[in-house]
PDB file of N, CA and C in Angstrom:
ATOM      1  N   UNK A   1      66.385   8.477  70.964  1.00  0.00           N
ATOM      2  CA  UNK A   1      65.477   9.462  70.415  1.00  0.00           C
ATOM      3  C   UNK A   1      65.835  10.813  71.026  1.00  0.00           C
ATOM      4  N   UNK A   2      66.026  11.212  69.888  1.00  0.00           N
ATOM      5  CA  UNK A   2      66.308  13.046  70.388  1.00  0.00           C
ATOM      6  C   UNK A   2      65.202  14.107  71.225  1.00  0.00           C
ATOM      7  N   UNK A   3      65.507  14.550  71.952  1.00  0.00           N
ATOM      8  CA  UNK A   3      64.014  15.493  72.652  1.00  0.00           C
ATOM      9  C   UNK A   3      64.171  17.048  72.323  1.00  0.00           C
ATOM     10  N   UNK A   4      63.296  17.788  71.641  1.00  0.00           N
ATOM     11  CA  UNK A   4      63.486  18.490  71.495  1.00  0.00           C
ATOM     12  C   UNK A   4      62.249  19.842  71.576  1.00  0.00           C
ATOM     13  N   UNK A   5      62.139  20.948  71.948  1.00  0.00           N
ATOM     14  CA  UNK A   5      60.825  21.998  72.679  1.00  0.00           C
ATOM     15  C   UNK A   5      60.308  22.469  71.329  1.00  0.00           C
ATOM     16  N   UNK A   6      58.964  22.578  71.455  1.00  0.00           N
ATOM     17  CA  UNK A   6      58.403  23.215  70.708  1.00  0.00           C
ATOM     18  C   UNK A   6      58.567  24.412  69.808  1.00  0.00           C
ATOM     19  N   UNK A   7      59.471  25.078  70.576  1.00  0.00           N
ATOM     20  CA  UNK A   7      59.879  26.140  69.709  1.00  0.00           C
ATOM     21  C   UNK A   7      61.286  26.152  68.583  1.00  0.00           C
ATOM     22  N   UNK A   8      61.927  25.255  69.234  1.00  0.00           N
ATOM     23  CA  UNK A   8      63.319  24.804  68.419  1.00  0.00           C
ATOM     24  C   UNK A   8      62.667  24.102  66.891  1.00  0.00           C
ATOM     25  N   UNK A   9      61.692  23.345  67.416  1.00  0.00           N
ATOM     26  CA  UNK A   9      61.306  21.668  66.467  1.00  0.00           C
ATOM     27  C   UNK A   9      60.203  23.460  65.895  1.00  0.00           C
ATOM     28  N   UNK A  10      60.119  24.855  65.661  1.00  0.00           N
ATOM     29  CA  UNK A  10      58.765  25.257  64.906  1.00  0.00           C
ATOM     30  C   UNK A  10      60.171  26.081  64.176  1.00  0.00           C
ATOM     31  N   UNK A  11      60.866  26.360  64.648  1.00  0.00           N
ATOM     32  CA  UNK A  11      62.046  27.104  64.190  1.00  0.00           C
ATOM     33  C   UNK A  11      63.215  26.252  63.557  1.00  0.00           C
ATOM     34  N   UNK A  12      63.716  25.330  63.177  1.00  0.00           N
ATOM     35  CA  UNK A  12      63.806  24.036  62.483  1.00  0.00           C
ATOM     36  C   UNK A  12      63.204  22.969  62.069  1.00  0.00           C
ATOM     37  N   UNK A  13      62.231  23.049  62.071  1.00  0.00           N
ATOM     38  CA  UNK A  13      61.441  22.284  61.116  1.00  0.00           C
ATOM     39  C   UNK A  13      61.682  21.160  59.458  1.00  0.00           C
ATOM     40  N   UNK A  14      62.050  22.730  58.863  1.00  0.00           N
ATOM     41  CA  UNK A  14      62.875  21.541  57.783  1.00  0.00           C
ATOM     42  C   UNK A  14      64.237  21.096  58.201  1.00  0.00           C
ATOM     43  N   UNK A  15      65.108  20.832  58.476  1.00  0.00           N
ATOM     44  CA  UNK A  15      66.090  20.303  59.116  1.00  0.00           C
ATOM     45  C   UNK A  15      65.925  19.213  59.966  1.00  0.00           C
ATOM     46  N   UNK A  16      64.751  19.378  60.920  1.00  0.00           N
ATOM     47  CA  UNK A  16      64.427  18.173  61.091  1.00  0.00           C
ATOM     48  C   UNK A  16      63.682  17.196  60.880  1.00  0.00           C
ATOM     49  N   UNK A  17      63.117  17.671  59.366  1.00  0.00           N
ATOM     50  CA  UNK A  17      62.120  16.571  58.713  1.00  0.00           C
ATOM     51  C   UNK A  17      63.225  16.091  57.571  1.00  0.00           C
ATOM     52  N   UNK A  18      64.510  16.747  57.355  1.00  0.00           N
ATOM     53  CA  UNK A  18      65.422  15.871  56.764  1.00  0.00           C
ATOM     54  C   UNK A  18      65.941  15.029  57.276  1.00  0.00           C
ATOM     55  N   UNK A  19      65.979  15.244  58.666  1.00  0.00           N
ATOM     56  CA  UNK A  19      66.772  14.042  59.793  1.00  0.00           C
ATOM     57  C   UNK A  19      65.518  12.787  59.915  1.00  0.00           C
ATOM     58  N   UNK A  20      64.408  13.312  60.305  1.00  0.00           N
ATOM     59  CA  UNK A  20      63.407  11.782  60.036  1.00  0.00           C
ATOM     60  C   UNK A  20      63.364  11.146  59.101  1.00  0.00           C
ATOM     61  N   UNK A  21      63.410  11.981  57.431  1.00  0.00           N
ATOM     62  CA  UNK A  21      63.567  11.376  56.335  1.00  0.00           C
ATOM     63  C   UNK A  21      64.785   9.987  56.056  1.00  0.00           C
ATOM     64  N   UNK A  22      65.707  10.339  56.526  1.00  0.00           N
ATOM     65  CA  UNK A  22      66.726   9.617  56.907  1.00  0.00           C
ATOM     66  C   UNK A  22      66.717   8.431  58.256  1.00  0.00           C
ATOM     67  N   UNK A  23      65.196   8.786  58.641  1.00  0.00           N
ATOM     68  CA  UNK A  23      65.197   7.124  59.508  1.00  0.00           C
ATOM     69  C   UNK A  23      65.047   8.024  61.038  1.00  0.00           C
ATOM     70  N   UNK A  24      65.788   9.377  61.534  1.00  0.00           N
ATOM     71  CA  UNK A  24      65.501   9.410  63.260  1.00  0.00           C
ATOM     72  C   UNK A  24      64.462   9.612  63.214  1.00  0.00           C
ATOM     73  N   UNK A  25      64.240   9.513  64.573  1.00  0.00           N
ATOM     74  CA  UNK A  25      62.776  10.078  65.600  1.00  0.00           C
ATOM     75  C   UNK A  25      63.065  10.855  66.254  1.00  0.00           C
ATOM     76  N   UNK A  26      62.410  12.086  66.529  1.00  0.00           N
ATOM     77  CA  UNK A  26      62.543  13.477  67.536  1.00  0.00           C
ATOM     78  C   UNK A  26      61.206  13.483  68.250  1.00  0.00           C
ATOM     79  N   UNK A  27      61.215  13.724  69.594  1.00  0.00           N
ATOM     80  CA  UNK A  27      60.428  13.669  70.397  1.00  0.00           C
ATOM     81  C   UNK A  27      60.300  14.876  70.589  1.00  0.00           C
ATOM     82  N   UNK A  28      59.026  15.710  70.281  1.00  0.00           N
ATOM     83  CA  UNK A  28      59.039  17.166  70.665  1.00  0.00           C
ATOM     84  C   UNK A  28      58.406  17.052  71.925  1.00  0.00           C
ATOM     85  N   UNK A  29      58.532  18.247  72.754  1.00  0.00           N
ATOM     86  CA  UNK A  29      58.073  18.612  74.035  1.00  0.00           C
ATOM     87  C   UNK A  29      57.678  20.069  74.192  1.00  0.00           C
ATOM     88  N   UNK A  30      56.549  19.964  75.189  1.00  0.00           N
ATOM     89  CA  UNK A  30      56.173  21.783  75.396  1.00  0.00           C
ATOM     90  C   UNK A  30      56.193  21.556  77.073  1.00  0.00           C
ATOM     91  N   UNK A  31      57.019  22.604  77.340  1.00  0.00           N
ATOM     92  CA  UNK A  31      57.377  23.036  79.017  1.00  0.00           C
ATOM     93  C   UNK A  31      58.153  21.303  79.459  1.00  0.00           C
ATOM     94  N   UNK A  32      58.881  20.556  78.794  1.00  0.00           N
ATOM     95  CA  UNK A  32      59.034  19.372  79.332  1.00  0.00           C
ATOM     96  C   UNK A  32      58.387  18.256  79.255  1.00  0.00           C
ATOM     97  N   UNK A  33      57.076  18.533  78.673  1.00  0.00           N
ATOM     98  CA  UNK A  33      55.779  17.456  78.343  1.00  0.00           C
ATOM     99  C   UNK A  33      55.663  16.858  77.164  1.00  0.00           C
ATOM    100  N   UNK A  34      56.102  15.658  76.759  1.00  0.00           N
ATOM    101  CA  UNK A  34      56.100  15.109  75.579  1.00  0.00           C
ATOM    102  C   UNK A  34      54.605  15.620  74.773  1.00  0.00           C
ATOM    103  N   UNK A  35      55.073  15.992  73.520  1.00  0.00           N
ATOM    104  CA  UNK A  35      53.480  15.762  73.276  1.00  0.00           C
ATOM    105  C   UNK A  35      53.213  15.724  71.597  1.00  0.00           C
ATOM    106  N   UNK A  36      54.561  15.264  71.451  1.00  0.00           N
ATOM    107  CA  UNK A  36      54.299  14.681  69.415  1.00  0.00           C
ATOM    108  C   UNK A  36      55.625  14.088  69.590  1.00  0.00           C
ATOM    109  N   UNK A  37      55.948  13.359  68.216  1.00  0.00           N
ATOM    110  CA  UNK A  37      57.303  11.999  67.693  1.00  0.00           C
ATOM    111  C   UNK A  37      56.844  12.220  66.532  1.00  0.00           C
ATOM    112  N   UNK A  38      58.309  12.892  65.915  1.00  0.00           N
ATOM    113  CA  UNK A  38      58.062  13.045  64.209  1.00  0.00           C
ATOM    114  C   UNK A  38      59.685  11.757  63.917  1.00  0.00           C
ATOM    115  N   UNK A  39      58.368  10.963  63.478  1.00  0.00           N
ATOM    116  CA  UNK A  39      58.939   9.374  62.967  1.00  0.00           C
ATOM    117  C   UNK A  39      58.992   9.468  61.370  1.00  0.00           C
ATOM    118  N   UNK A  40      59.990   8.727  60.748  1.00  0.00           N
ATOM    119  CA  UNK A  40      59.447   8.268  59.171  1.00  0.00           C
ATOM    120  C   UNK A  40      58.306   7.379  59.125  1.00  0.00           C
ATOM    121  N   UNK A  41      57.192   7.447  57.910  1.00  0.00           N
ATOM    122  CA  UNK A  41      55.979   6.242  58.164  1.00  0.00           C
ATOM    123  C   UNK A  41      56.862   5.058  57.930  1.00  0.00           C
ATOM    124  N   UNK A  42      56.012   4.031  58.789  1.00  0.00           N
ATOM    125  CA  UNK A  42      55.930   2.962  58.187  1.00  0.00           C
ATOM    126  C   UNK A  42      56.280   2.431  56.765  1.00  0.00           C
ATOM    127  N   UNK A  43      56.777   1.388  56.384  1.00  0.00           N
ATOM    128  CA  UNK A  43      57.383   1.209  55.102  1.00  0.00           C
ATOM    129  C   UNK A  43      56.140   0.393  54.412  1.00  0.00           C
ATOM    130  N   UNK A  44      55.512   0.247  53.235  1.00  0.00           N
ATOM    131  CA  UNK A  44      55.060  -0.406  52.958  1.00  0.00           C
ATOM    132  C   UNK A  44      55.284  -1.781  52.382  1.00  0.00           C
ATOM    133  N   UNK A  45      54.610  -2.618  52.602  1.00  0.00           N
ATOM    134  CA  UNK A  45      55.335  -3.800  52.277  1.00  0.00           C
ATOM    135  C   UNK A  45      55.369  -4.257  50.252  1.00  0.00           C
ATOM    136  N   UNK A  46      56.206  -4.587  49.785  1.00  0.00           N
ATOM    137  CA  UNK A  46      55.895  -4.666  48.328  1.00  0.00           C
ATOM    138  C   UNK A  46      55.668  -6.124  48.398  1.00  0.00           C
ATOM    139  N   UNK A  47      54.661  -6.241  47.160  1.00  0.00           N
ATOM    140  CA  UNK A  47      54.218  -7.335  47.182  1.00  0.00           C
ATOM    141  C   UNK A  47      54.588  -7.884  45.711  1.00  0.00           C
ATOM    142  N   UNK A  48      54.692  -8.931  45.083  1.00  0.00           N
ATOM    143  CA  UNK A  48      55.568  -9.346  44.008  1.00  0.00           C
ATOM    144  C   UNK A  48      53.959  -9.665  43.251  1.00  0.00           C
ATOM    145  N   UNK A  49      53.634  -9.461  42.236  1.00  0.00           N
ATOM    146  CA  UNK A  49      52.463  -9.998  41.346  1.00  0.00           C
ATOM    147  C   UNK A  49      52.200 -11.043  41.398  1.00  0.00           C
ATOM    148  N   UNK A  50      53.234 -12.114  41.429  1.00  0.00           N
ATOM    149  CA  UNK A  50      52.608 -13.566  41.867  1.00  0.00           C
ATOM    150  C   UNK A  50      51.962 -13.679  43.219  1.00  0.00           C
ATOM    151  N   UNK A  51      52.506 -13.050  44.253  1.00  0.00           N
ATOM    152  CA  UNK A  51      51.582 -13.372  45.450  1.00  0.00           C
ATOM    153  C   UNK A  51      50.415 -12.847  45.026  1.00  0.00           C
ATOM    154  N   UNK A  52      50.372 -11.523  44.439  1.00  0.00           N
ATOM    155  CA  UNK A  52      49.244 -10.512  44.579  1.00  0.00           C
ATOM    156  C   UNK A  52      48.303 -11.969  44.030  1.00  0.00           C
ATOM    157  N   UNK A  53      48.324 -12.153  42.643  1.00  0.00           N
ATOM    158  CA  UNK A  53      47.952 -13.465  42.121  1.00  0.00           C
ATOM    159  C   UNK A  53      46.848 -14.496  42.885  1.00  0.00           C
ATOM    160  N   UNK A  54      48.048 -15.181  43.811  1.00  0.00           N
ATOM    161  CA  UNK A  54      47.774 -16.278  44.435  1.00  0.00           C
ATOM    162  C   UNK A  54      46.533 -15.808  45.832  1.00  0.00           C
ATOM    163  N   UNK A  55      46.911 -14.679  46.532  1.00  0.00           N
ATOM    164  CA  UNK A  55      46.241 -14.320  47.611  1.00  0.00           C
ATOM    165  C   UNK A  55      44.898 -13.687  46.720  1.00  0.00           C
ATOM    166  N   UNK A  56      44.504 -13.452  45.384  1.00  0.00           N
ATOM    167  CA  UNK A  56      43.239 -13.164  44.584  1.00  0.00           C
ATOM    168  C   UNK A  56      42.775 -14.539  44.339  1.00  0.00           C
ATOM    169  N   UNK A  57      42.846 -15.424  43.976  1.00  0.00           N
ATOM    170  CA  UNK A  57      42.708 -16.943  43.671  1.00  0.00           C
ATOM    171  C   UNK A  57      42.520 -17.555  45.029  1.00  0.00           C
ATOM    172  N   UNK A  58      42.779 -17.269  46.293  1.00  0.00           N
ATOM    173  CA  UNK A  58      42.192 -17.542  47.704  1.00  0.00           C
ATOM    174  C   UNK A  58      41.363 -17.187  48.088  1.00  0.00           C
ATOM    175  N   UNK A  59      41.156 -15.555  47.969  1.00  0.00           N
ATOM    176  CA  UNK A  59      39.721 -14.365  48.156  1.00  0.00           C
ATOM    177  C   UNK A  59      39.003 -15.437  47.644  1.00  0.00           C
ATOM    178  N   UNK A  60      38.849 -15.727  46.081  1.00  0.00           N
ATOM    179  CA  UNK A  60      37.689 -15.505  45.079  1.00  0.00           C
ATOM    180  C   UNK A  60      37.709 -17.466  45.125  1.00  0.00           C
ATOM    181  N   UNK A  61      38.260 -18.294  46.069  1.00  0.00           N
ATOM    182  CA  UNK A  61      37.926 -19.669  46.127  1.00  0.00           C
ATOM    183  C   UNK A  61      37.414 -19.256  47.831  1.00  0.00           C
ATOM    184  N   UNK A  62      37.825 -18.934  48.716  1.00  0.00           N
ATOM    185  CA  UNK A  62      37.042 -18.877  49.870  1.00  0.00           C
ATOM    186  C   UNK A  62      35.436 -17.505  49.613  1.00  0.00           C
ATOM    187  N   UNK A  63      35.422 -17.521  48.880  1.00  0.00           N
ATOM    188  CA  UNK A  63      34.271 -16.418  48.740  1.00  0.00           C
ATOM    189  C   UNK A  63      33.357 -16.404  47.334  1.00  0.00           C
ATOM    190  N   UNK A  64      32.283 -17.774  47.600  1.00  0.00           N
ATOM    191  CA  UNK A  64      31.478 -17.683  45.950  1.00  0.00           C
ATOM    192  C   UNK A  64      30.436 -16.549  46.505  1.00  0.00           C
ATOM    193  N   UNK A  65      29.328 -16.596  45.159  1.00  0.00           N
ATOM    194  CA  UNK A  65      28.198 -16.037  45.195  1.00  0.00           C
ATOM    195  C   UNK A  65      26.805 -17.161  45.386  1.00  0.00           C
ATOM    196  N   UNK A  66      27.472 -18.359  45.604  1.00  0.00           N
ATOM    197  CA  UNK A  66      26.161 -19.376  45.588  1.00  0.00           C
ATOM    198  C   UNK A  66      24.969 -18.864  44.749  1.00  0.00           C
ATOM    199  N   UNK A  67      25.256 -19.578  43.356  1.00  0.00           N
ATOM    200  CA  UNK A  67      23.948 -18.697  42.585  1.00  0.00           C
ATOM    201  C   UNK A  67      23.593 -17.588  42.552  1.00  0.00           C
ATOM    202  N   UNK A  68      24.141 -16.864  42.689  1.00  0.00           N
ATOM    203  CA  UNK A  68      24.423 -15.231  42.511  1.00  0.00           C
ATOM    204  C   UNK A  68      25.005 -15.012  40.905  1.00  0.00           C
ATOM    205  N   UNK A  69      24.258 -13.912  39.990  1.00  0.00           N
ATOM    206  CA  UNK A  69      24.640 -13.923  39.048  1.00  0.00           C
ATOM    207  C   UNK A  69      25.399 -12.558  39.519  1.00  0.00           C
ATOM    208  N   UNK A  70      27.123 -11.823  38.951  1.00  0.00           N
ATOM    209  CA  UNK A  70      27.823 -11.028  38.672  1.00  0.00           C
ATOM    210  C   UNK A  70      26.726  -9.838  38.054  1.00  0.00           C
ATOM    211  N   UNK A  71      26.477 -10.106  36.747  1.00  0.00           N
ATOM    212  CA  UNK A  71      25.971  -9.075  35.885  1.00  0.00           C
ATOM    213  C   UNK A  71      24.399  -8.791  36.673  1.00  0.00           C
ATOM    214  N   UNK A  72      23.584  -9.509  37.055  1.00  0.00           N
ATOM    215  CA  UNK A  72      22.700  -9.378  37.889  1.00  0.00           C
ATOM    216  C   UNK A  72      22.585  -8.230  38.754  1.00  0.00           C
ATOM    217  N   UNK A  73      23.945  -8.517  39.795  1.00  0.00           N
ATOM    218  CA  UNK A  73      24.322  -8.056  40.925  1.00  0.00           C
ATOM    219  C   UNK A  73      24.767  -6.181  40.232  1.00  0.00           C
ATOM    220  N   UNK A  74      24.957  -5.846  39.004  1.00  0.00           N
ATOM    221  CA  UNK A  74      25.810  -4.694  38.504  1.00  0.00           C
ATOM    222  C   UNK A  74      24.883  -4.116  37.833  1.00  0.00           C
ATOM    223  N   UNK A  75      23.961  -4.956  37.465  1.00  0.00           N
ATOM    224  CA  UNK A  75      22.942  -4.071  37.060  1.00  0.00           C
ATOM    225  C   UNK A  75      22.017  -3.736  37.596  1.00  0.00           C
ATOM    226  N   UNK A  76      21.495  -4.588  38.995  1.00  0.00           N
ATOM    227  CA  UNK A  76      20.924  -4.057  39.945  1.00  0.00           C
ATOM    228  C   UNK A  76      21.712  -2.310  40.743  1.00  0.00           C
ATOM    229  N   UNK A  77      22.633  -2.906  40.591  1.00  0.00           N
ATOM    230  CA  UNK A  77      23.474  -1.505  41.490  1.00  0.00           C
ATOM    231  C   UNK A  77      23.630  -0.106  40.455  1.00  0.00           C
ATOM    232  N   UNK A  78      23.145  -0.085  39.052  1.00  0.00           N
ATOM    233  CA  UNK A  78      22.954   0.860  38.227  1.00  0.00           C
ATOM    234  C   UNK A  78      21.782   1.262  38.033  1.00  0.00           C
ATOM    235  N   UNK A  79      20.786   0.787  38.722  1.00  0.00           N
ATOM    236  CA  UNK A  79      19.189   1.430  38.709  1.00  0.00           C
ATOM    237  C   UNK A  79      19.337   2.838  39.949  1.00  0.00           C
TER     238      UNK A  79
END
């Protein structure tokens, strides 16, 4: 990880949000004191429609309404 001062990382800025874009991490510092890491986020994970599927069909079998009516429940929440 690259270290780099506050004033370099305010005076390159875009240059080095093209370099995170591309995956580095820069560790900025003020007087020597770490005090931000401009990382790329986290990736999100993709999920394929069949799982999406299967993990909805788990929710909605581990989770009834025990005699709970749906439309009940929606039209109570529209008064």
């Amino acid at each position: 990880m690259e270290t780099i001062g506050v004033y370099e990382a305010k005076t390159h800025l875009p240059k080095l949000l093209e370099r995170v874009s591309k995956g580095e991490c820069i560790l900025i510092t003020k007087h020597g004191v770490p005090i931000a890491v401009l990382q790329p986020p986290p990736q999100k994970k993709q999920m394929t429609p069949q799982k999406v599927i299967v993990q909805l069909r788990e929710f909605r079998n581990m989770n009834r309404l025990n005699g709970l009516s749906l439309k009940k429940m929606i039209e109570e929440g529209r008064r």
